[in-house]
Protein backbone atom coordinates (compact mmCIF):
# COMPACT_ATOMS: atom_id res chain seq x y z
CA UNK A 1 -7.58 -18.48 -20.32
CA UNK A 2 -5.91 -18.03 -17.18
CA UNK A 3 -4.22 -14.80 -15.59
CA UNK A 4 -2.24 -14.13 -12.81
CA UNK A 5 -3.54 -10.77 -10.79
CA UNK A 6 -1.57 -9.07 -8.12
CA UNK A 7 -1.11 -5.58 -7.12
CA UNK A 8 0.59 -2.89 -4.81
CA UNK A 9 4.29 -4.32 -5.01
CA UNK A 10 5.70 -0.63 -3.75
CA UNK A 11 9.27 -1.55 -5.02
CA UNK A 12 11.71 0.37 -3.03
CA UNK A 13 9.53 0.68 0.16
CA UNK A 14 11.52 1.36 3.28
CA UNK A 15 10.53 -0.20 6.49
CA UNK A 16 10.91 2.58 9.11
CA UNK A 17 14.34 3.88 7.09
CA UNK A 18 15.11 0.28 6.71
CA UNK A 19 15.46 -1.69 3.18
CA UNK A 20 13.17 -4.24 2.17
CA UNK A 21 15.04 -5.17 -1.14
CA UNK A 22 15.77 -8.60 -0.17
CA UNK A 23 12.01 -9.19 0.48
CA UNK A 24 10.79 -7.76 -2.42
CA UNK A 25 13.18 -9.44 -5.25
CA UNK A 26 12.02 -12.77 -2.89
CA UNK A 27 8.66 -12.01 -4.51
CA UNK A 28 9.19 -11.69 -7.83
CA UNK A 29 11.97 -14.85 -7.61
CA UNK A 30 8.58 -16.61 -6.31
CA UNK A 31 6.04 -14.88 -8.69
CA UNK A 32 8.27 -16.26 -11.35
CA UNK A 33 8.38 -19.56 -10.18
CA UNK A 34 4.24 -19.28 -10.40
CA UNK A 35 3.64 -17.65 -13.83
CA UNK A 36 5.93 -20.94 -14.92
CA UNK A 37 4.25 -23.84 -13.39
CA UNK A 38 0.41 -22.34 -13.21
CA UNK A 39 1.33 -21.75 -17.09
CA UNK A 40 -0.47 -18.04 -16.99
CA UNK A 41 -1.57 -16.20 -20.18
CA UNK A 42 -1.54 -12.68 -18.59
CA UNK A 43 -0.15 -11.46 -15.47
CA UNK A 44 -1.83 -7.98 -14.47
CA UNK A 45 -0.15 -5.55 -11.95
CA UNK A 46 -2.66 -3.20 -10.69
CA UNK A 47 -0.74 -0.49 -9.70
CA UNK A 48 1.10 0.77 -6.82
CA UNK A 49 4.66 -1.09 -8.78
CA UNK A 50 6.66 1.69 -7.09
CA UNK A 51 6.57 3.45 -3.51
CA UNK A 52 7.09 6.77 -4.66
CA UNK A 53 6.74 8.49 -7.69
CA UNK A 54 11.18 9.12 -7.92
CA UNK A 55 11.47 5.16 -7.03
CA UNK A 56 15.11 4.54 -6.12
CA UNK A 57 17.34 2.97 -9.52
CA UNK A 58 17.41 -0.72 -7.47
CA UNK A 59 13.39 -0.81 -7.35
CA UNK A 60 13.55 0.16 -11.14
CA UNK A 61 15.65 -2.42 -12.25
CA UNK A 62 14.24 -4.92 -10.20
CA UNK A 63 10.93 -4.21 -12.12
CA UNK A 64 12.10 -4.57 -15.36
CA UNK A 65 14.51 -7.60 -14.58
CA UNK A 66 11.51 -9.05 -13.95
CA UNK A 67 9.78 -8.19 -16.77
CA UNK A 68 13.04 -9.72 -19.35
CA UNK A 69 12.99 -12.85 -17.08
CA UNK A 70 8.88 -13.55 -17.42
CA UNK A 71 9.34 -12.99 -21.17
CA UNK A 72 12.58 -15.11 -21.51
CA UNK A 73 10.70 -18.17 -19.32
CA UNK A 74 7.67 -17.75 -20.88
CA UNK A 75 7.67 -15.96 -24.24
CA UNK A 76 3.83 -15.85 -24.73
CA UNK A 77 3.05 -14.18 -21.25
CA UNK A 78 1.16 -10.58 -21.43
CA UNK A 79 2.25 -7.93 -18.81
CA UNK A 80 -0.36 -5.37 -18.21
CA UNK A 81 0.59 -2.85 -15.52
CA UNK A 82 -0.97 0.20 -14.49
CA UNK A 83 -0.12 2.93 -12.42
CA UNK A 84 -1.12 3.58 -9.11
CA UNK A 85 -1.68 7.09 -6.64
CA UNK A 86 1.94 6.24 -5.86
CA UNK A 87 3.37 5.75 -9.28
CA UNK A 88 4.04 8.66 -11.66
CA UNK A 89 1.82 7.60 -14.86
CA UNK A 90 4.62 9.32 -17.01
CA UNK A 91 7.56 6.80 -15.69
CA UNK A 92 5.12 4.05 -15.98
CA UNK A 93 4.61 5.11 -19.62
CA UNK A 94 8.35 6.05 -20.62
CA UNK A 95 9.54 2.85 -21.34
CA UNK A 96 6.35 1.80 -22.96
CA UNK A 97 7.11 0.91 -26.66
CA UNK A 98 9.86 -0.79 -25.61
CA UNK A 99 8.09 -3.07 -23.41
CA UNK A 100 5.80 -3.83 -25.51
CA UNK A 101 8.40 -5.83 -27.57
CA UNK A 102 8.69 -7.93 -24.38
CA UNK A 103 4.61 -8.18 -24.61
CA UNK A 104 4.48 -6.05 -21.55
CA UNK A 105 1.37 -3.28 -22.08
CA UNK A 106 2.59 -0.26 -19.49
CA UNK A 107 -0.56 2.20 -19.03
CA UNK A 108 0.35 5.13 -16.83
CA UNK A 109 -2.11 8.09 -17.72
CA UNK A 110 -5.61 8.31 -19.63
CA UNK A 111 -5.10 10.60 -23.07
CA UNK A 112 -8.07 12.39 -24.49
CA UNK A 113 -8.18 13.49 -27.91
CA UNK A 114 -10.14 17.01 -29.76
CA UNK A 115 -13.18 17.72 -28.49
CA UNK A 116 -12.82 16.23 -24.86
CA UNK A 117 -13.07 12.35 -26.37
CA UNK A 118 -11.52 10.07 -24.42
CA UNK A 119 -8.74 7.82 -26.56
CA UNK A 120 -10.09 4.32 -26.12
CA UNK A 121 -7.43 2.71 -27.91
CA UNK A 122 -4.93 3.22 -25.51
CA UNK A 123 -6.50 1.93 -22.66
CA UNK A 124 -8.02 -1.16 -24.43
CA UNK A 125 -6.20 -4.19 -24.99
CA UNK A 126 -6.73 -7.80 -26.43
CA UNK A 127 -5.41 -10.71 -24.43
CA UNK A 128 -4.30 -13.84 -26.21
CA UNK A 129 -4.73 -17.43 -24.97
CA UNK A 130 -1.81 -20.02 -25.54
CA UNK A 131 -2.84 -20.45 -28.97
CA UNK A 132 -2.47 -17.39 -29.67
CA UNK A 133 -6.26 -16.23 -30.42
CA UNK A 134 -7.96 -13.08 -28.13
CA UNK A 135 -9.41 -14.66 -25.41
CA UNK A 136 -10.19 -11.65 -23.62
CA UNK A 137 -10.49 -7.89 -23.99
CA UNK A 138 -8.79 -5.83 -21.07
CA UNK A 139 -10.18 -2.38 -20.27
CA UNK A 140 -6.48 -0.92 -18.57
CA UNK A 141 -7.34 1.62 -16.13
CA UNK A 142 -4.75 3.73 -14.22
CA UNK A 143 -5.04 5.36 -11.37
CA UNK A 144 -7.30 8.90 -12.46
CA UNK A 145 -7.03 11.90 -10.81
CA UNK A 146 -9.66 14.32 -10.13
CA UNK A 147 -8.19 16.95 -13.05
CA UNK A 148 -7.87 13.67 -15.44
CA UNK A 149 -11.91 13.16 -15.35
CA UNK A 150 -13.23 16.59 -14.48
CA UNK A 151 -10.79 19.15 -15.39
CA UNK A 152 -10.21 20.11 -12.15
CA UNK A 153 -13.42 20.15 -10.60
CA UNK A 154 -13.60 18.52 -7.03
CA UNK A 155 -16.38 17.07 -4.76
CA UNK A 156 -19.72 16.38 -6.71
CA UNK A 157 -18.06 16.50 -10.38
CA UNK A 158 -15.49 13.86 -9.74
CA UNK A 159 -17.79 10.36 -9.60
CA UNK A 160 -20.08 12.13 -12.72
CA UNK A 161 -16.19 11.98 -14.09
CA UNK A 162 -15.52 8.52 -13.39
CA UNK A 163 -18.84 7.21 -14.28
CA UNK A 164 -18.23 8.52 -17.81
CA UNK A 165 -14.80 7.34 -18.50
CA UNK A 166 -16.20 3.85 -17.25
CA UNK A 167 -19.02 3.80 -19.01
CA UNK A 168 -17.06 5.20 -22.74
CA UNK A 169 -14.08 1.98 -21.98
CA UNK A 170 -16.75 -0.24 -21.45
CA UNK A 171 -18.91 0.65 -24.36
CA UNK A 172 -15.82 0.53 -26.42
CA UNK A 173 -14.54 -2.89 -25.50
CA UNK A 174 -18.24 -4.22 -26.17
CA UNK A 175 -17.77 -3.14 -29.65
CA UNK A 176 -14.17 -4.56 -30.26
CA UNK A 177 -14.65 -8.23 -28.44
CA UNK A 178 -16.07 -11.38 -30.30
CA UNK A 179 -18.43 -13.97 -29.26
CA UNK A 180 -16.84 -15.74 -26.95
CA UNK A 181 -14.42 -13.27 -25.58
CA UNK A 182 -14.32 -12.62 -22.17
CA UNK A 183 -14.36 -8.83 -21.07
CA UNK A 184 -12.23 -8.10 -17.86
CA UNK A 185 -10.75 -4.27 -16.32
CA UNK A 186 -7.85 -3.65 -14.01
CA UNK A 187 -8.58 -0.39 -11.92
CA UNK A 188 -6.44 1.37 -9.32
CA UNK A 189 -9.51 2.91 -7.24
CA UNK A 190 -11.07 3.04 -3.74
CA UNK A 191 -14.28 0.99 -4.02
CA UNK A 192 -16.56 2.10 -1.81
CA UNK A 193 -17.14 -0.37 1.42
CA UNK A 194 -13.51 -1.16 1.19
CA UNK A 195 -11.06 -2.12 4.36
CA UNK A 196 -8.21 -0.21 4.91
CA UNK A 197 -5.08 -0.26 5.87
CA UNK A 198 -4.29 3.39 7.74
CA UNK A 199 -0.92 2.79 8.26
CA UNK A 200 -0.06 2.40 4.31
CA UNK A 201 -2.74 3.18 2.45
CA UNK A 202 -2.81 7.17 1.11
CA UNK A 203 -6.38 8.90 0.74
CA UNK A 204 -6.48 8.79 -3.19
CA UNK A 205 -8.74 11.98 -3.39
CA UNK A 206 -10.88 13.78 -1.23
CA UNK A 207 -13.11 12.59 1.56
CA UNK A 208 -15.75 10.08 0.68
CA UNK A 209 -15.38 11.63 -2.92
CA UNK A 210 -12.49 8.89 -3.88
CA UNK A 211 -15.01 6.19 -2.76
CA UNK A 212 -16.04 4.48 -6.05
CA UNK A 213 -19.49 1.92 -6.34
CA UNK A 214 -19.26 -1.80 -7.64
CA UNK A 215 -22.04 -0.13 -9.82
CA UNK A 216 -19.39 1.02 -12.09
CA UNK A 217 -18.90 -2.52 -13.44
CA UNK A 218 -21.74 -4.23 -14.88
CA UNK A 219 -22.35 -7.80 -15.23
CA UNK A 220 -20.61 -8.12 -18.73
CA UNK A 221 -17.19 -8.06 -17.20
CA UNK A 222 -16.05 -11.50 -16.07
CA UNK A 223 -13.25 -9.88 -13.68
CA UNK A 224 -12.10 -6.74 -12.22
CA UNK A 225 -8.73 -6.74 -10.92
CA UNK A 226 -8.28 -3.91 -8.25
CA UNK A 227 -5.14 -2.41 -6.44
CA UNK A 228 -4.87 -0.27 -3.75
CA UNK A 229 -6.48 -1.61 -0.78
CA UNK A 230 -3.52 -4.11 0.63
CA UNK A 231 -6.10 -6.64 2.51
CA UNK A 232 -7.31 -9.55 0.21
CA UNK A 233 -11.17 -8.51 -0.29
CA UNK A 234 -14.40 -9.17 -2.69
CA UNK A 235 -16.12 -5.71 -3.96
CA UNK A 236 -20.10 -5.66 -2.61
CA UNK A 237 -19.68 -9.55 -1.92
CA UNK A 238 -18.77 -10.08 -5.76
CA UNK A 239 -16.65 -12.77 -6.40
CA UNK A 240 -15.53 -11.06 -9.86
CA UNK A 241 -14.89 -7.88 -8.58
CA UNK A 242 -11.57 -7.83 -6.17
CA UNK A 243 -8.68 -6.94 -4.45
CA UNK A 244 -5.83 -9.30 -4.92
CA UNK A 245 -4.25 -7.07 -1.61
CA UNK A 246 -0.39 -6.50 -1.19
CA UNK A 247 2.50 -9.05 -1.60
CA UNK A 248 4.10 -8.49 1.63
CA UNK A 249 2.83 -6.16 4.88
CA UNK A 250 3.91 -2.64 4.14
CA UNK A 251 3.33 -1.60 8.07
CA UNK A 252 3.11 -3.46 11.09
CA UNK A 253 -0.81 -3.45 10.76
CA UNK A 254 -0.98 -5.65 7.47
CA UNK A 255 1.24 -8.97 9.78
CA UNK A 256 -1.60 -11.02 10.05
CA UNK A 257 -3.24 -9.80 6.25
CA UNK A 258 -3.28 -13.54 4.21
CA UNK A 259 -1.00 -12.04 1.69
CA UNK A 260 -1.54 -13.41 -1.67
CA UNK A 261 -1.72 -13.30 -5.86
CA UNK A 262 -4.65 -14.50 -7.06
CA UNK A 263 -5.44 -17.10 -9.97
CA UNK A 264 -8.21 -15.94 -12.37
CA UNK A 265 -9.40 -19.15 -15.43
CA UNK A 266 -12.06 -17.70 -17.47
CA UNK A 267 -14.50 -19.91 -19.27
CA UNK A 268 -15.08 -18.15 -22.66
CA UNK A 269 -16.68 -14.89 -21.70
CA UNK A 270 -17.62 -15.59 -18.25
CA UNK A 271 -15.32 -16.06 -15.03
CA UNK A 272 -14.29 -19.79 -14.14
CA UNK A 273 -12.43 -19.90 -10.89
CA UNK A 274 -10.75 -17.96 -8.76
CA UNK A 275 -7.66 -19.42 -6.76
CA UNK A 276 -5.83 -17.76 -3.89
CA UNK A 277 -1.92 -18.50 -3.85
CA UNK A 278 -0.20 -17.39 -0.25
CA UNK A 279 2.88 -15.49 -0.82
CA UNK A 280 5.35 -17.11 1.30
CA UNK A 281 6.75 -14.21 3.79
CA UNK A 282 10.72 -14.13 3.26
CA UNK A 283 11.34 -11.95 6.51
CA UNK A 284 9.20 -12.11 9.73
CA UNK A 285 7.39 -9.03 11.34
CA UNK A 286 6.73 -9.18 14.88
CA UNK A 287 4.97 -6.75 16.76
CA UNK A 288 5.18 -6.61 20.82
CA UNK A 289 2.61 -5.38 23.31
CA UNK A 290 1.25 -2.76 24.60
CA UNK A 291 2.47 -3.98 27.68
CA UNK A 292 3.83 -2.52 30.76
CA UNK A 293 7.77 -1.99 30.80
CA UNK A 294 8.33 -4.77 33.07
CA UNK A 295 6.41 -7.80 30.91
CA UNK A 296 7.63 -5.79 27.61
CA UNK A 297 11.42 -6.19 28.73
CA UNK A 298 10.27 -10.30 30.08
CA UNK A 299 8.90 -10.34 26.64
CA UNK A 300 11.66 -9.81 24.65
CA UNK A 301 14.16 -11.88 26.70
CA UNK A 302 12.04 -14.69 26.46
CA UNK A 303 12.10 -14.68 22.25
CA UNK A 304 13.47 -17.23 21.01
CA UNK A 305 17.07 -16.53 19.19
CA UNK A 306 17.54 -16.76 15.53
CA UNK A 307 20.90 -16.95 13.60
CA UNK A 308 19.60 -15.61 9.94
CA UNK A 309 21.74 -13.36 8.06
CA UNK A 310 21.16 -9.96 8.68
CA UNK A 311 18.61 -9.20 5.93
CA UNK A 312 16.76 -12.19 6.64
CA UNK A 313 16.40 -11.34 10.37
CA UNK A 314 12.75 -10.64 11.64
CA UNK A 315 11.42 -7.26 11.43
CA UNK A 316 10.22 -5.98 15.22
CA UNK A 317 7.89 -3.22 16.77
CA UNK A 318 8.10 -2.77 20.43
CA UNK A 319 4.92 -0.76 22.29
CA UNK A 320 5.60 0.31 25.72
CA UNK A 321 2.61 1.14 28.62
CA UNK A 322 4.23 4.26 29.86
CA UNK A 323 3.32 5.80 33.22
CA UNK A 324 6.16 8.69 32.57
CA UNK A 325 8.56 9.31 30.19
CA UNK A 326 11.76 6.58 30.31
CA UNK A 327 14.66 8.18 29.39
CA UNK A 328 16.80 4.86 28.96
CA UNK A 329 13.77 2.94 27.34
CA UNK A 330 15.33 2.34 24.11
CA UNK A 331 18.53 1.08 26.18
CA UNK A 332 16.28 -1.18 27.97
CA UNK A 333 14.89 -3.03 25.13
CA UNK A 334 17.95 -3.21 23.20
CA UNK A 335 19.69 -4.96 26.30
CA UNK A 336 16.90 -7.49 26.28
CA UNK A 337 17.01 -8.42 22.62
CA UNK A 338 20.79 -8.86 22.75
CA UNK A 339 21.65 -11.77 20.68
CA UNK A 340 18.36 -12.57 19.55
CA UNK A 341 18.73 -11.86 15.95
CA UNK A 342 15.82 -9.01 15.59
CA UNK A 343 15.84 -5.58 14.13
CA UNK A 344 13.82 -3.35 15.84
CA UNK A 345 12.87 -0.85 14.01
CA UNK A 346 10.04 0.96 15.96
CA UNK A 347 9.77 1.63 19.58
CA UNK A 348 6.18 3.10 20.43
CA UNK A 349 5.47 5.16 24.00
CA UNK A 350 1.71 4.74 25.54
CA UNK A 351 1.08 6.75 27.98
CA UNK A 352 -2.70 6.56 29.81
CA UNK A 353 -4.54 9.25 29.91
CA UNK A 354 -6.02 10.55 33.66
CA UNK A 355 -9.95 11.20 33.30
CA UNK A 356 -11.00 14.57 34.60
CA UNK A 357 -7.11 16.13 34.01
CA UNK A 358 -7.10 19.84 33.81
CA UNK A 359 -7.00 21.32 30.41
CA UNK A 360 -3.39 22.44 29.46
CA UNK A 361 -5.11 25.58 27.68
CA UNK A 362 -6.00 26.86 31.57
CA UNK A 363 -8.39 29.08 32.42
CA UNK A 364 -10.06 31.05 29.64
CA UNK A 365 -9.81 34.72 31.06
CA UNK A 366 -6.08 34.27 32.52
CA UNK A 367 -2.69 33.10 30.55
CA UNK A 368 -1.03 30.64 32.87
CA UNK A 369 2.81 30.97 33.73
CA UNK A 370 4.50 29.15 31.63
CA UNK A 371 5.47 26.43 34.34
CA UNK A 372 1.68 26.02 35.14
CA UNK A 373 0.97 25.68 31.54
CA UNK A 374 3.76 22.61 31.72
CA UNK A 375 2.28 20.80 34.81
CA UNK A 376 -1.11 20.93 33.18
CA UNK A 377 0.19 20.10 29.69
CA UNK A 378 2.45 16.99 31.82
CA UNK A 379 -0.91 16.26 33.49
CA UNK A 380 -2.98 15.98 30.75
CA UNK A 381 -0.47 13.76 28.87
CA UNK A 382 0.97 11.31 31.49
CA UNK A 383 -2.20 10.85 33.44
CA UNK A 384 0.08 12.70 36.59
CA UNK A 385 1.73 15.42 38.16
CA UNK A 386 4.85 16.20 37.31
CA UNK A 387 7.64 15.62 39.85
CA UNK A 388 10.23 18.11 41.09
CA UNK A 389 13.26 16.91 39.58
CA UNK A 390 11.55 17.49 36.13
CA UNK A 391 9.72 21.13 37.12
CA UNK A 392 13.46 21.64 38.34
CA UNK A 393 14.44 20.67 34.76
CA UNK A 394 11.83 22.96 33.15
CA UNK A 395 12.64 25.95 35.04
CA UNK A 396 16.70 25.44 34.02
CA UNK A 397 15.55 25.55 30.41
CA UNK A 398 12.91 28.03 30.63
CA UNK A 399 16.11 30.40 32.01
CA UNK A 400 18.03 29.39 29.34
CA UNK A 401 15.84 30.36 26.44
CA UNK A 402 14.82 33.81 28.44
CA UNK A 403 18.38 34.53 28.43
CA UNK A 404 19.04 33.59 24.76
CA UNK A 405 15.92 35.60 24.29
CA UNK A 406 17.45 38.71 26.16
CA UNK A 407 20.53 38.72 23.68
CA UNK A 408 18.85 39.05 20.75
């Protein structure tokens, strides 16, 4: 059997304010093209499908475009998607039994029946091979939060939580599946030992409490297909247990992330292969510096022009070694990418920081003046005094507000 896994598509994702909509319907044109010719059984989408939990209308239709097109070019493919901590489980879910005329399985939320038992059925699901048999039983696990497992309860009662939903899935699929039958999970979870991405990546619960162990799937499953973490990674050095990672960079810290979907063949009940696929990057991101002002500005005049249509034109974050504050910095840069067929999107100030500058809180027994306050706070930030055009400056607004204040 083989399946396609991928994760963390964020449809509708602004870059900075800016739309990525081009980029991402230039992944699913290209995931289509590779559900056709690797001839997949299953494609599983582990979470993270939308941005935000009120995706804009484009990102939803792009989804379930998608979704008709798979099942129009391949008629026996199985969708399961899951939510993620940016999803809301109930849109996820809304659509469900309609999808699932379209073989798509949509599992946004856990349900648990009387007496606190946890409704198996819904999250387990068989997986059928191209002639049609179950190949595979898949344990479909959305993103949980903390009231989901615990009823509420935070900290120490959440993994307890989480170790018990596990463990009542995975008894449950053991019971269902045949000789022969593979047993695999999709999870949206932090696994503990996991790299992240800070610039993207939201804390899913609370401190190290989100942080789930490999332990949490045994041996009998033949793959666990994770989202949430965008870098490709391995769980605890297990080549069954992993992160397929984002599509595309969501921030300028995931450019040089291999992005990828991965290419799972089971053998019967155990895992075969594993294939990595690149995912072929429809717009560039370039990121400058730091530098100082003078190489940044050299920099950018020395890029090399590019005549692509406007959404196909490189994405580009500019960071600037600051000694003081440039008033006519963004100016500057745009001058020197003139032409060159770049959107900038960020511009990013570093300024150093002087060791041994006085503390802008001043002395502990006396309240500095206010413009003493400002030359420390300057001082502390810009690594030196303040001049006197801008304590002239200062002073002209402090007046200003003293007299607005006088008014009142």
């Amino acid at each position: 059997m083989r399946l396609i896994h991928t994760s963390d598509w964020h449809l509708g994702q602004t870059l900075h304010g800016q739309d990525r909509d081009h980029e991402h319907q230039a992944f699913l044109n290209w995931l289509l093209e590779q559900l056709e010719q690797q001839q997949a059984d299953a494609l599983l989408i582990a979470g993270d499908i939308f941005d935000t939990v009120n995706p804009p209308l484009q990102a939803q239709q792009r989804l379930y475009d998608f979704i008709v097109a798979a099942h129009q070019r391949l008629p026996a493919l199985e969708v399961v998607m899951i939510a993620g901590n940016h999803d809301s489980g109930s849109r996820i879910e809304l659509p469900a039994a309609l999808l699932a005329r379209l073989n798509t399985h949509a599992r946004g939320r856990v349900r648990w029946l009387e007496d606190a038992v946890l409704d198996c059925e819904h999250l387990l699901l068989p997986l059928h091979n191209a002639q049609g048999q179950v190949a595979a039983w898949c344990i479909a696990l959305p993103f949980l939060r903390p009231a989901e497992v615990t009823g509420g309860a935070l900290g120490e009662h959440y993994l307890p939580g989480m170790t018990r939903v596990h463990q009542t899935l995975i008894e449950a699929a053991q019971i269902r599946r045949q000789p022969g039958q593979a047993l695999i999970a999709i999870s949206h979870a932090h696994m503990a030992g996991g790299a992240v991405s800070a610039d993207s990546e939201r804390n899913l619960v609370i401190g190290n409490a989100e942080a789930l162990p490999a332990s949490l799937f045994p041996e009998s499953l033949a793959y666990v297909a994770l989202g949430h973490l965008h870098r490709p990674q391995q769980v605890a050095g297990q080549a069954r247990i992993r992160y397929s990672g984002s599509p595309m960079p969501l921030s300028f810290a995931e450019v040089d992330y291999p992005h990828q979907i991965l290419c799972i063949e089971l053998d019967g009940e155990q895992l075969g292969s594993v294939a990595a696929l690149p995912v072929p990057r429809s717009v560039g991101m370039q990121r400058v510096g730091p530098l100082p002002l003078e190489q940044t500005l050299a920099t950018l005049s020395a890029l090399e022009a590019c005549s692509l249509p406007r959404e196909q034109q490189p994405w580009l974050e500019v960071r600037v070694s600051l000694d003081a504050p440039q008033p006519d910095l963004r100016q500057q840069i745009e001058q020197a990418l003139e032409g060159k067929g770049y959107r900038l999107v960020r511009i990013a100030s570093h300024y150093p920081r002087a060791q041994g500058s006085p503390s802008p809180e001043g002395d502990a027994l006396t309240l500095p003046d206010p413009a003493t306050l400002f030359s420390q706070s300057w001082q502390a930030r810009y690594g030196q005094p303040a001049d006197a055009e801008v304590m002239a400056d200062f002073a002209t607004l402090l007046e200003a507000v003293s007299l607005q204040g006088e008014t009142l």
